[in-house]
C-alpha atoms as a PDB file:
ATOM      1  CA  UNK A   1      43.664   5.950  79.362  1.00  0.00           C
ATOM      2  CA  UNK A   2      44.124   4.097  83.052  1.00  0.00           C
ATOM      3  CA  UNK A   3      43.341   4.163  85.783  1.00  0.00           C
ATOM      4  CA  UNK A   4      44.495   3.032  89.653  1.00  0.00           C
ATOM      5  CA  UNK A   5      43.444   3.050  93.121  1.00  0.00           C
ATOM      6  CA  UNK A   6      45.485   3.856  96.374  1.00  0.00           C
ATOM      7  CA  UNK A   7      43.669   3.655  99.933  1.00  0.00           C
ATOM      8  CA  UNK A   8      44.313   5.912 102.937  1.00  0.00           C
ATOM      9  CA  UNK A   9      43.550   3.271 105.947  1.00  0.00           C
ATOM     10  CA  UNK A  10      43.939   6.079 108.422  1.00  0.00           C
ATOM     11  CA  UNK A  11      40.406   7.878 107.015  1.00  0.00           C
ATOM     12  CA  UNK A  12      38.971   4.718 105.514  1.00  0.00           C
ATOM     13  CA  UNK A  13      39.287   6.162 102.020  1.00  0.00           C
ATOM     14  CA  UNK A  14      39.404   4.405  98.317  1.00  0.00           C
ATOM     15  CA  UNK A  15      40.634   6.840  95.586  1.00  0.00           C
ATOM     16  CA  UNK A  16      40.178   5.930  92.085  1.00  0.00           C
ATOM     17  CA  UNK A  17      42.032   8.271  89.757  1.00  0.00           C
ATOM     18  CA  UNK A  18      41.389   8.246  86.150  1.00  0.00           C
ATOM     19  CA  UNK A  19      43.576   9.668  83.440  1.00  0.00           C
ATOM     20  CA  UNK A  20      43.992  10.366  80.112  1.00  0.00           C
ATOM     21  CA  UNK A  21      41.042   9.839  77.766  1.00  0.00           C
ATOM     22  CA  UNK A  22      38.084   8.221  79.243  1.00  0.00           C
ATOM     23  CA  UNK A  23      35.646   5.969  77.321  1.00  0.00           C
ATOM     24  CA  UNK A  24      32.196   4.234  77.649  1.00  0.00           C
ATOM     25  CA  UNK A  25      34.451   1.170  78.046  1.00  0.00           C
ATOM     26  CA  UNK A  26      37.117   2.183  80.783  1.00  0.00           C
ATOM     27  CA  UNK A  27      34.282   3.763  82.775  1.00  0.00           C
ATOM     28  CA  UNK A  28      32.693   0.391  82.902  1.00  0.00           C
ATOM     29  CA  UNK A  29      35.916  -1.419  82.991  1.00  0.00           C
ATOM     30  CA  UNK A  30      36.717   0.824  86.608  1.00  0.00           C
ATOM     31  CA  UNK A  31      33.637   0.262  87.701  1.00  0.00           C
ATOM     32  CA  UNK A  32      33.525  -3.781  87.561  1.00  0.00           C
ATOM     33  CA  UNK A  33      36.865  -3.459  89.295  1.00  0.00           C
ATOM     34  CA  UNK A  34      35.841  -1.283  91.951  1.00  0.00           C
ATOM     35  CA  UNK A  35      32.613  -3.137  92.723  1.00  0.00           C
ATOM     36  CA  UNK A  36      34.334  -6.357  92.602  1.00  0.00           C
ATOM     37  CA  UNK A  37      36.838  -5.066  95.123  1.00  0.00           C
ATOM     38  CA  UNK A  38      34.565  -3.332  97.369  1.00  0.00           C
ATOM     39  CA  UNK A  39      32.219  -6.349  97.289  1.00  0.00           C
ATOM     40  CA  UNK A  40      35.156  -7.779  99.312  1.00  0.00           C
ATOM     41  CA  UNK A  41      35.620  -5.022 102.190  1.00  0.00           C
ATOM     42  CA  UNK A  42      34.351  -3.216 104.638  1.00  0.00           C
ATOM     43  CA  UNK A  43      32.171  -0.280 103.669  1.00  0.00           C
ATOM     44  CA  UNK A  44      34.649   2.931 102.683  1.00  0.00           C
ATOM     45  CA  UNK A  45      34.311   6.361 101.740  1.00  0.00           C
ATOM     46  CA  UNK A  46      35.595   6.676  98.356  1.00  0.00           C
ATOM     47  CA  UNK A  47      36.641   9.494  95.886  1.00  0.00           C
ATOM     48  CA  UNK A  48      36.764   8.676  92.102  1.00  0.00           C
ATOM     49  CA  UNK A  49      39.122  11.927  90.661  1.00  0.00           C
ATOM     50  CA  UNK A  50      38.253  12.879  87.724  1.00  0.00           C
ATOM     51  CA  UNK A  51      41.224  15.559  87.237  1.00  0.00           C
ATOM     52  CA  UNK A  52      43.749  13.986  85.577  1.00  0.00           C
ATOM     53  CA  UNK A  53      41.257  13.006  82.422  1.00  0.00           C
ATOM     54  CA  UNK A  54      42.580  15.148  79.010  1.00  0.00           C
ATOM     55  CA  UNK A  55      39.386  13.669  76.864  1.00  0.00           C
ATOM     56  CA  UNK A  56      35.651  12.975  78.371  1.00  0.00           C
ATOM     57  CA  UNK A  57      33.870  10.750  76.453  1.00  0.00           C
ATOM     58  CA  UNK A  58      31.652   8.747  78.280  1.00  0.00           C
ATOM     59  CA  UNK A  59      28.212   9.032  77.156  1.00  0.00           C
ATOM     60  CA  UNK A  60      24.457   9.580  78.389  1.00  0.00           C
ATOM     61  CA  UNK A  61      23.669   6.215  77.828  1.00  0.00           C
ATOM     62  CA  UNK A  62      27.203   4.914  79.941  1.00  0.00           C
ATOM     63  CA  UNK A  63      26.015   7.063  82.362  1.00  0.00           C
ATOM     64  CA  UNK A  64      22.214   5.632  82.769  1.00  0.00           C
ATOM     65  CA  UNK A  65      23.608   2.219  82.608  1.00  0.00           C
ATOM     66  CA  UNK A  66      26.189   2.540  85.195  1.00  0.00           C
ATOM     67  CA  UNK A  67      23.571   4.522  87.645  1.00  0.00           C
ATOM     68  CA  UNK A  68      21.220   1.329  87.241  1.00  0.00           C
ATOM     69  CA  UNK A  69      23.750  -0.925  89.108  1.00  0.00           C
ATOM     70  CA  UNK A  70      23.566  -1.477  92.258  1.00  0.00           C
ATOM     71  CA  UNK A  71      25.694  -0.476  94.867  1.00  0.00           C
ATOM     72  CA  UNK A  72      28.474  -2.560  95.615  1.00  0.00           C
ATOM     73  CA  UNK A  73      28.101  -1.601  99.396  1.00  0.00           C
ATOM     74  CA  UNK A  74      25.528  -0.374 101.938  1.00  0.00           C
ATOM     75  CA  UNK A  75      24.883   3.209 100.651  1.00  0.00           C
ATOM     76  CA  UNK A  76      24.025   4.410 104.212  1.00  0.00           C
ATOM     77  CA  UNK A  77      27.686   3.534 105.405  1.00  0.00           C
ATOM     78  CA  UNK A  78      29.654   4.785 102.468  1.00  0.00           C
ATOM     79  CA  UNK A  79      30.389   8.377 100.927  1.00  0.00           C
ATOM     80  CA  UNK A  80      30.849   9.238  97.379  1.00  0.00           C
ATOM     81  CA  UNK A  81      32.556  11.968  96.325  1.00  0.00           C
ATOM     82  CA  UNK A  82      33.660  12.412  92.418  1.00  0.00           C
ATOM     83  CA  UNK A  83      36.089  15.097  91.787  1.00  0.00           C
ATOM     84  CA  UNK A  84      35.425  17.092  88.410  1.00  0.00           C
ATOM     85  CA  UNK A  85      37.060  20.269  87.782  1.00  0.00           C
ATOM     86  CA  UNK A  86      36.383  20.313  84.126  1.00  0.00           C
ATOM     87  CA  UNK A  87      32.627  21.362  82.653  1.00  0.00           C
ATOM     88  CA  UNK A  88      31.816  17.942  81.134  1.00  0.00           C
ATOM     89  CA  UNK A  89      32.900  15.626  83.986  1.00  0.00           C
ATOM     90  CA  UNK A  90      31.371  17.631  86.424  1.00  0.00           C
ATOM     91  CA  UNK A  91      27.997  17.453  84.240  1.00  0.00           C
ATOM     92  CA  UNK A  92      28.025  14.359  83.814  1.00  0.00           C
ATOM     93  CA  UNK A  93      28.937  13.519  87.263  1.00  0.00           C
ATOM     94  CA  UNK A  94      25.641  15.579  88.094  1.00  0.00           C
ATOM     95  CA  UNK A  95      23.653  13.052  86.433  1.00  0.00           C
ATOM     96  CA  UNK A  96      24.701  10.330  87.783  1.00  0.00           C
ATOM     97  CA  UNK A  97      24.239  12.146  90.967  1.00  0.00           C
ATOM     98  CA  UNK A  98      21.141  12.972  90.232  1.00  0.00           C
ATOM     99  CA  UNK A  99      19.865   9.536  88.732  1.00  0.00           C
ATOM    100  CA  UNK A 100      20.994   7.140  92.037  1.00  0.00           C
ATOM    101  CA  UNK A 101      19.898   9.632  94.753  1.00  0.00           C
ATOM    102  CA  UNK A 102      17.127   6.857  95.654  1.00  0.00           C
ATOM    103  CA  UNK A 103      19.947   4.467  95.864  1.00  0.00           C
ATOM    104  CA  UNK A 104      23.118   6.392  96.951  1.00  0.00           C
ATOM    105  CA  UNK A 105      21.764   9.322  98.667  1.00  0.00           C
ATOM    106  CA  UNK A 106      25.422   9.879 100.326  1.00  0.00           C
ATOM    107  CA  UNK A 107      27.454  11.116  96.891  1.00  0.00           C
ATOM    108  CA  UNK A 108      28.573  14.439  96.063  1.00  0.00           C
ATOM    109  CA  UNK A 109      30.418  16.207  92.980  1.00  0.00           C
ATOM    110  CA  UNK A 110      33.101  18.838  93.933  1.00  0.00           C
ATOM    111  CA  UNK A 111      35.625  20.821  91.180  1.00  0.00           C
ATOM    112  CA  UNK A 112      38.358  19.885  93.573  1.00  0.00           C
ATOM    113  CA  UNK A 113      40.546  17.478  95.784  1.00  0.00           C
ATOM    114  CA  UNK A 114      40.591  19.808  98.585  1.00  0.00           C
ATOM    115  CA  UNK A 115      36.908  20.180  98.118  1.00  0.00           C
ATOM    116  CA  UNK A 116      36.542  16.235  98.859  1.00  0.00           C
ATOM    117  CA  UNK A 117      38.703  16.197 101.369  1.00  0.00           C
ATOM    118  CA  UNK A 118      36.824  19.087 103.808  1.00  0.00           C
ATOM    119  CA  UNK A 119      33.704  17.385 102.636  1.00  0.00           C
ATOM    120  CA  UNK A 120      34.874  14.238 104.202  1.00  0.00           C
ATOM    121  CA  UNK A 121      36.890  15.658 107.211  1.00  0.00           C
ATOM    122  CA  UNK A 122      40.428  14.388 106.090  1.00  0.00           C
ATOM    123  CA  UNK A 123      43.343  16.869 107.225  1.00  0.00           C
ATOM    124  CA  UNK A 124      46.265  14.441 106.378  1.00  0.00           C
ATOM    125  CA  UNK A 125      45.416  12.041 104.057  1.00  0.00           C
ATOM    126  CA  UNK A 126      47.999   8.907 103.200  1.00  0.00           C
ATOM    127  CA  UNK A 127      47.441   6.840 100.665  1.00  0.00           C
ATOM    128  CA  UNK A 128      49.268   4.402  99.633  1.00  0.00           C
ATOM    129  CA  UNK A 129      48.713   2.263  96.822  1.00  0.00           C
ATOM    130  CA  UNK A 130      46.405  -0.640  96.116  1.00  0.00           C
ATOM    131  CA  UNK A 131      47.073  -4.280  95.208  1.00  0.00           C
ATOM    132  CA  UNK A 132      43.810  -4.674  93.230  1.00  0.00           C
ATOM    133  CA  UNK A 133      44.070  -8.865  92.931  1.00  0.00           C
ATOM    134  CA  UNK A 134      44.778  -9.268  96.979  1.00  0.00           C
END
């Protein structure tokens, strides 16, 4: 299980695609790396895509943790979208969704990539990818 990040700087967009089997621990793992990069940039939209994940096994608990972090940027500025086409992703997703909307009222959970991008205007996207340690 990995996961990487490319950045469209024409639509201001951070994708973080996860695949293979994800755990309590590379769920965490992403997000300390995500925060920790954000922390360092202007506020983006991002998308975290869920699609390419074969095993979901992050749990409740992962999931209450994570949503009691705070936001690594201003949550008025910055869009969430999570892509989840599969049942337990999207669920999950949910929950999270549902647990921050105090805190990030500006996320939303889609089944597909072409769902996030009409949700966030993008015709063309182009990403390239991201140096994580620049």
């Amino acid at each position: 299980m990995g996961f990487f990040a490319d950045f469209d700087p024409t639509n201001n967009i951070l994708r973080i695609t996860l695949e293979g089997h994800l755990t309590d621990a590379v769920a965490f793992d992403c997000a300390d790396k995500v925060g920790a990069f954000s922390a360092s940039q202007p506020p983006t939209n991002t998308i975290v895509d869920l699609s390419c994940t074969t095993k979901y096994d992050v749990s409740p608990e992962a999931i209450r943790r994570l949503a009691r972090t705070p936001p690594s940027t201003s949550p008025t500025t910055q869009t969430l979208v999570v892509v989840a086409p599969k049942a337990n992703a999207y669920g999950m997703s949910r929950m999270f969704q549902m647990m921050t909307e105090g805190t990030r009222p500006n996320q939303h959970v889609v089944r597909s990539m072409d769902e996030a991008y009409k949700l966030l205007g993008v015709k063309s996207p182009d990403f390239r990818p991201l140096n994580w340690d620049r």
